[in-house]
N, C-alpha and C. Protein backbone atom coordinates (compact mmCIF):
# COMPACT_ATOMS: atom_id res chain seq x y z
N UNK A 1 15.44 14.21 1.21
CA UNK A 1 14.15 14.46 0.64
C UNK A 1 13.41 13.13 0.47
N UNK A 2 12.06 13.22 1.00
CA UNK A 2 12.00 11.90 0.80
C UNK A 2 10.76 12.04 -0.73
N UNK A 3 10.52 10.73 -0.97
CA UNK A 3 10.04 10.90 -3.00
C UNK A 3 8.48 10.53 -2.85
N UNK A 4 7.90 9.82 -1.63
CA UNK A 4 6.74 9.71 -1.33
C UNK A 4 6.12 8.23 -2.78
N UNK A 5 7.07 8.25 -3.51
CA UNK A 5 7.19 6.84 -4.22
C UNK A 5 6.74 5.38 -3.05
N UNK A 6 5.02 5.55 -3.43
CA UNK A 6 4.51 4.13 -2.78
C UNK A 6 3.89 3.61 -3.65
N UNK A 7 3.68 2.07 -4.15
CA UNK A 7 2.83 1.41 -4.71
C UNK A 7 2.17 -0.06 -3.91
N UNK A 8 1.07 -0.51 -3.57
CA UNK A 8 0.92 -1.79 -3.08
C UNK A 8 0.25 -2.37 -4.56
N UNK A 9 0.62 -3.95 -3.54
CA UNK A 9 -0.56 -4.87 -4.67
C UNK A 9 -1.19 -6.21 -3.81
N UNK A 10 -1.91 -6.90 -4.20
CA UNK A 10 -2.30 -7.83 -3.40
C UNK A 10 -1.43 -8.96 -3.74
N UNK A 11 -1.09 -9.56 -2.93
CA UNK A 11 0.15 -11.01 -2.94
C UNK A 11 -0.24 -12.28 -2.12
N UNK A 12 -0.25 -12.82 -3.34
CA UNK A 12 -0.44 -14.53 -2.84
C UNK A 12 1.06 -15.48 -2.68
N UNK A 13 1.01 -15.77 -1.95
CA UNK A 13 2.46 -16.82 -1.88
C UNK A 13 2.60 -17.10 -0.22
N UNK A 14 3.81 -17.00 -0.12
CA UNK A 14 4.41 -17.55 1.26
C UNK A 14 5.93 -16.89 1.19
N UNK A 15 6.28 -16.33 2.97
CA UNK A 15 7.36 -15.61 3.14
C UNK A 15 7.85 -16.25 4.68
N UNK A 16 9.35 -16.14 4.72
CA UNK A 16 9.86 -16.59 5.80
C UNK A 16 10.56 -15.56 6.27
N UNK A 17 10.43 -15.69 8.20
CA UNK A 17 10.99 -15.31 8.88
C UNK A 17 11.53 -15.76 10.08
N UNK A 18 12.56 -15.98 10.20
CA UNK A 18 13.64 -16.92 11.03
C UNK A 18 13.09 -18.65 10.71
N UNK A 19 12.42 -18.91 11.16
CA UNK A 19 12.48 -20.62 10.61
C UNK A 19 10.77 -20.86 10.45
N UNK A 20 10.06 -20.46 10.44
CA UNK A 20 8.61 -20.22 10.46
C UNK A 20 8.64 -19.30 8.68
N UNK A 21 7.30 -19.71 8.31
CA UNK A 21 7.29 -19.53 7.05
C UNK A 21 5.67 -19.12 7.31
N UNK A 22 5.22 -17.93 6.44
CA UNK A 22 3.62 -17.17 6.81
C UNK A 22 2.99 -17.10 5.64
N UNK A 23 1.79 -17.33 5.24
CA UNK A 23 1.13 -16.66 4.32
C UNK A 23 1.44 -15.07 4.03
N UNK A 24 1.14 -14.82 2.29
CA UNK A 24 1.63 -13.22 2.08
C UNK A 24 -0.09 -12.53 1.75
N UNK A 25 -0.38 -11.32 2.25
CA UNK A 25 -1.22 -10.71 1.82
C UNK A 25 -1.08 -9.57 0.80
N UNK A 26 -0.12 -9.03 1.13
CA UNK A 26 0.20 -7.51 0.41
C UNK A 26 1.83 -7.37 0.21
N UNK A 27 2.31 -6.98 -0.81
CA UNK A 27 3.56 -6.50 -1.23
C UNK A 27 3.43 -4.79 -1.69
N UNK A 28 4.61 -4.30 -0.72
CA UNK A 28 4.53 -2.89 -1.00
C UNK A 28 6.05 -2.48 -1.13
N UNK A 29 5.50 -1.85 -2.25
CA UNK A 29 7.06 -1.42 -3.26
C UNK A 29 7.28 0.11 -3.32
N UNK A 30 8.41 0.51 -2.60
CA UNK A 30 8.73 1.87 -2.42
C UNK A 30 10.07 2.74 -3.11
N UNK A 31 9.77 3.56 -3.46
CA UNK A 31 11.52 4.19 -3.79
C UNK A 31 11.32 5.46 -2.78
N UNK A 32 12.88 5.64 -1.87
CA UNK A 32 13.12 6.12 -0.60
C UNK A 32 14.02 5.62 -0.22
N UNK A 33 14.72 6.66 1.31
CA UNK A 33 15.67 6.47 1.59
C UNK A 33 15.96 4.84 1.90
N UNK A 34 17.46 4.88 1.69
CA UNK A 34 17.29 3.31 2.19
C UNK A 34 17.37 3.31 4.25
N UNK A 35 16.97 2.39 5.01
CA UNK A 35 16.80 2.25 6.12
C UNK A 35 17.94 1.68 6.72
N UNK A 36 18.13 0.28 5.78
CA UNK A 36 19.25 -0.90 6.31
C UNK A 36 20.38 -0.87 5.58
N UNK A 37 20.36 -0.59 4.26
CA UNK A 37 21.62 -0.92 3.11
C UNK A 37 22.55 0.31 3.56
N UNK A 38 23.69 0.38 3.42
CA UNK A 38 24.71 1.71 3.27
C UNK A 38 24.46 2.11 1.77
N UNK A 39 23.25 2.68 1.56
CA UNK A 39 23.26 2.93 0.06
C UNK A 39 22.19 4.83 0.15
N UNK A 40 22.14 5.16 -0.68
CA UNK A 40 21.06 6.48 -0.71
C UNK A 40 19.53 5.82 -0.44
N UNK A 41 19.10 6.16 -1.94
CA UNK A 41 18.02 6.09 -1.85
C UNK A 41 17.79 4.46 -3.19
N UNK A 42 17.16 3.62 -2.28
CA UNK A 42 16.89 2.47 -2.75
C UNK A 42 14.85 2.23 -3.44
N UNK A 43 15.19 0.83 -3.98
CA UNK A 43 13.57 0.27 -4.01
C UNK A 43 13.47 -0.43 -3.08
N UNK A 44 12.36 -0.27 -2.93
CA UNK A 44 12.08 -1.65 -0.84
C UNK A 44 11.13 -2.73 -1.53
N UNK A 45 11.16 -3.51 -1.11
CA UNK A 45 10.14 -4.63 -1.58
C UNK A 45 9.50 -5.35 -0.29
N UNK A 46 8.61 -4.86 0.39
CA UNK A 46 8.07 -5.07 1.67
C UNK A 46 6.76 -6.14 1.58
N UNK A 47 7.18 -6.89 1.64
CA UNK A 47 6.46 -8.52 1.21
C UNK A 47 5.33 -8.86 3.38
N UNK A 48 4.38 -8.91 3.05
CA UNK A 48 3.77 -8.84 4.16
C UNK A 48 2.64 -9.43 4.48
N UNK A 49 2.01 -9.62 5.56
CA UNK A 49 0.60 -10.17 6.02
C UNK A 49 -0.29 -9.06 7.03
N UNK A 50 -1.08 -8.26 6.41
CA UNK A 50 -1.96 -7.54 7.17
C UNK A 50 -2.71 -7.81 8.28
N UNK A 51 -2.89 -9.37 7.97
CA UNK A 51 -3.71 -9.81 9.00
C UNK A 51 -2.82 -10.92 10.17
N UNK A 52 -1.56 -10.39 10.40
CA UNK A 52 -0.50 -10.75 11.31
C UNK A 52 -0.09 -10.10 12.10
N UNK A 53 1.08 -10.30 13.20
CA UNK A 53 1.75 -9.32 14.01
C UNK A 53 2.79 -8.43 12.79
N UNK A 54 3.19 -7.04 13.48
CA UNK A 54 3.65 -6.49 12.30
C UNK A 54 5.13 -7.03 11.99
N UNK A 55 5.51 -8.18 12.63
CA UNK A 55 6.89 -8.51 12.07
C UNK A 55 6.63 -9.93 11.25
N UNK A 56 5.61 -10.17 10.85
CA UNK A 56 5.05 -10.96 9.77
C UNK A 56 5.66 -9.91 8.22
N UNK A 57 6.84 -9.95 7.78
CA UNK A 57 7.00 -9.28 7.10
C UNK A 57 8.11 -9.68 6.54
N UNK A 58 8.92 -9.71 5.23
CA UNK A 58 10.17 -9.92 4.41
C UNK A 58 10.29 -8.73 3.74
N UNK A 59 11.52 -8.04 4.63
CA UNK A 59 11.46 -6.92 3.53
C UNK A 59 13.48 -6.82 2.66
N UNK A 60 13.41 -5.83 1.42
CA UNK A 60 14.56 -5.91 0.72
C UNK A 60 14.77 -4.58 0.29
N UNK A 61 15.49 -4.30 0.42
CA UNK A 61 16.51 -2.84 -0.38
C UNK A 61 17.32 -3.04 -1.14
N UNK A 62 16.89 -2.56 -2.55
CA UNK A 62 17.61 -2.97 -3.61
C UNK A 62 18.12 -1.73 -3.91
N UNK A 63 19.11 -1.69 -4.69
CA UNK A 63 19.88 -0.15 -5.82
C UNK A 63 18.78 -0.13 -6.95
N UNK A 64 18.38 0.81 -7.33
CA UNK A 64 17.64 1.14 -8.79
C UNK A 64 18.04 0.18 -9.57
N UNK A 65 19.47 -0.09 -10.06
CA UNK A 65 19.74 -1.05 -11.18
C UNK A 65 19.44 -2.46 -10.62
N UNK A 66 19.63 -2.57 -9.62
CA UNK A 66 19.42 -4.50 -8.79
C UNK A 66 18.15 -4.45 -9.53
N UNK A 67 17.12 -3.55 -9.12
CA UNK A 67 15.70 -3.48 -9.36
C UNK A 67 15.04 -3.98 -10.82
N UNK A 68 16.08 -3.16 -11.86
CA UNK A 68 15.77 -3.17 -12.86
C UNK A 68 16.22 -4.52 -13.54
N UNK A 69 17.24 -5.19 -13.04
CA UNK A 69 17.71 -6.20 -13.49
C UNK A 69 16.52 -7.64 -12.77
N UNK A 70 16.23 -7.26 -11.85
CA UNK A 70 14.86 -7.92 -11.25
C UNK A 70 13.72 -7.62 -11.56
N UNK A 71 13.73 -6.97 -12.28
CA UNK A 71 12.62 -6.22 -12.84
C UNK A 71 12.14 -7.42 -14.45
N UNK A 72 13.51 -7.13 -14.91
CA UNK A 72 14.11 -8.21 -16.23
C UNK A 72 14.08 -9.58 -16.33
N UNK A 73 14.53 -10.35 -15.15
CA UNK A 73 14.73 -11.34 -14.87
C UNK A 73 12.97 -11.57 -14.52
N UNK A 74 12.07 -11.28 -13.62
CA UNK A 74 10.87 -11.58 -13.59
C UNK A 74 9.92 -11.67 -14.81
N UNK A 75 10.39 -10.14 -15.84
CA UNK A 75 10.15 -10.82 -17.10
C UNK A 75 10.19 -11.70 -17.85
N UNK A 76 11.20 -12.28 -17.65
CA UNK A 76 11.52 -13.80 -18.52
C UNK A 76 11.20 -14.47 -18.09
N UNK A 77 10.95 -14.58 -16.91
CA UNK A 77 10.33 -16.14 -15.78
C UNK A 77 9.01 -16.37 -16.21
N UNK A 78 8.49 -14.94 -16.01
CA UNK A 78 6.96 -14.69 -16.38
C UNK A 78 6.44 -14.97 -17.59
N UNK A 79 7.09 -14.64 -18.76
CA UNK A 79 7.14 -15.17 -20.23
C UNK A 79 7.40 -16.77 -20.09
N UNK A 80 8.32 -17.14 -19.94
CA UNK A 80 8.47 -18.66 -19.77
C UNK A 80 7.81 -19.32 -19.49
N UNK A 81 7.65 -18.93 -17.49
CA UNK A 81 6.45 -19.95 -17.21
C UNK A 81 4.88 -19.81 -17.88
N UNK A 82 4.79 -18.92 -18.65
CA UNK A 82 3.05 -18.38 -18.94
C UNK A 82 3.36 -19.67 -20.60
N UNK A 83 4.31 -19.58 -21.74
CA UNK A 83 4.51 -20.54 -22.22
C UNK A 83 4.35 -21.92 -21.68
N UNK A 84 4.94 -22.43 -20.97
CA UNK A 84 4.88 -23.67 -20.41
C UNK A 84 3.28 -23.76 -19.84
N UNK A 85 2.90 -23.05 -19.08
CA UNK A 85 1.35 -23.46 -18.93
C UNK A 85 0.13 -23.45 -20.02
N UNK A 86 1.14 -22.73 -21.33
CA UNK A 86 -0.13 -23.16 -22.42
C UNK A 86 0.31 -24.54 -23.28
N UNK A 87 2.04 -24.61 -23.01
CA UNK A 87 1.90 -26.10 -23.28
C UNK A 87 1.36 -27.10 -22.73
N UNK A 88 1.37 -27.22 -21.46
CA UNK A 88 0.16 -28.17 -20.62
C UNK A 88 -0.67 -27.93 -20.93
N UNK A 89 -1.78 -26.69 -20.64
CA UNK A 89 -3.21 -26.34 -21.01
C UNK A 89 -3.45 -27.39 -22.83
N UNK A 90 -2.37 -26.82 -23.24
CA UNK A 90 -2.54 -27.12 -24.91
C UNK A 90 -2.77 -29.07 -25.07
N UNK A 91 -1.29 -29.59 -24.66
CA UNK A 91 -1.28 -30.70 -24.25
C UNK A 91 -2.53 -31.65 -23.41
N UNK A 92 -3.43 -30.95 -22.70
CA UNK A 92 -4.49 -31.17 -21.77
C UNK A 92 -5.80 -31.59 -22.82
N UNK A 93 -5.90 -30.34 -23.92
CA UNK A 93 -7.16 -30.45 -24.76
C UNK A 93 -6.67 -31.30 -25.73
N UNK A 94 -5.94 -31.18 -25.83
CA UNK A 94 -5.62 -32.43 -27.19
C UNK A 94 -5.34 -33.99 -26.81
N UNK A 95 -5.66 -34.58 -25.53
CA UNK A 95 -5.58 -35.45 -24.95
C UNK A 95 -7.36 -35.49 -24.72
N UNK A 96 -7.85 -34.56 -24.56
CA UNK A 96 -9.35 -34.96 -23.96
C UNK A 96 -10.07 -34.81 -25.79
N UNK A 97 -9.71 -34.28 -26.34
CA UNK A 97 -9.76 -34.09 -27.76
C UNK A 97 -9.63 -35.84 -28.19
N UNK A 98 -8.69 -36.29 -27.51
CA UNK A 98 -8.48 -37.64 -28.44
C UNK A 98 -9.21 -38.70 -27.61
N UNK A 99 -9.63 -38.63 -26.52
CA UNK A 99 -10.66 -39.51 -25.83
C UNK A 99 -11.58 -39.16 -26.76
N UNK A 100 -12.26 -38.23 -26.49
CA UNK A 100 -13.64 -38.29 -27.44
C UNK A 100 -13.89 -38.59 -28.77
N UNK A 101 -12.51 -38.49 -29.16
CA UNK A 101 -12.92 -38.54 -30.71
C UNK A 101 -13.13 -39.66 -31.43
């Protein structure tokens, strides 16, 4: 059965394939059968460039729980690094704060 579970989003970064490395346009995140893994039904994480040949692409099949534990782990990165950029940001004004003052 398949679950028809599609979501895209727009993606900025960079993805590699064999030794060449591409700009990313779009990441599309699916739950469905898996294709490649010996597993059922997985999450895909299809990392891509629209405006490429169609093997401009990084894709992954995870288990539900891999997912969720990546799911977790991006949380904390995301919390972290968003801290650290208001310590710079913070660090930034209070340096131009002390020129002027």
């Amino acid at each position: 059965m398949c679950t028809s579970i599609i979501e895209t989003a727009r993606a900025e970064g960079m993805a590699k394939r064999g030794d060449a490395w591409f700009p990313l346009s779009q990441v599309v995140v699916a739950y469905d059968h898996a294709r490649h893994a010996p597993l059922g039904d997985v999450i895909t994480l299809d990392f891509l460039n629209t405006d490429l040949d169609p093997g401009a692409r990084a894709g992954v099949e995870l288990t539900l729980e891999t997912a969720k534990e990546l799911r977790a782990a991006l949380d904390r990165a995301i919390i972290a690094a968003e801290f650290e950029e208001a310590e710079v940001r913070g660090k930034g004004v209070v340096v131009r704060l002390a020129r002027t003052g």
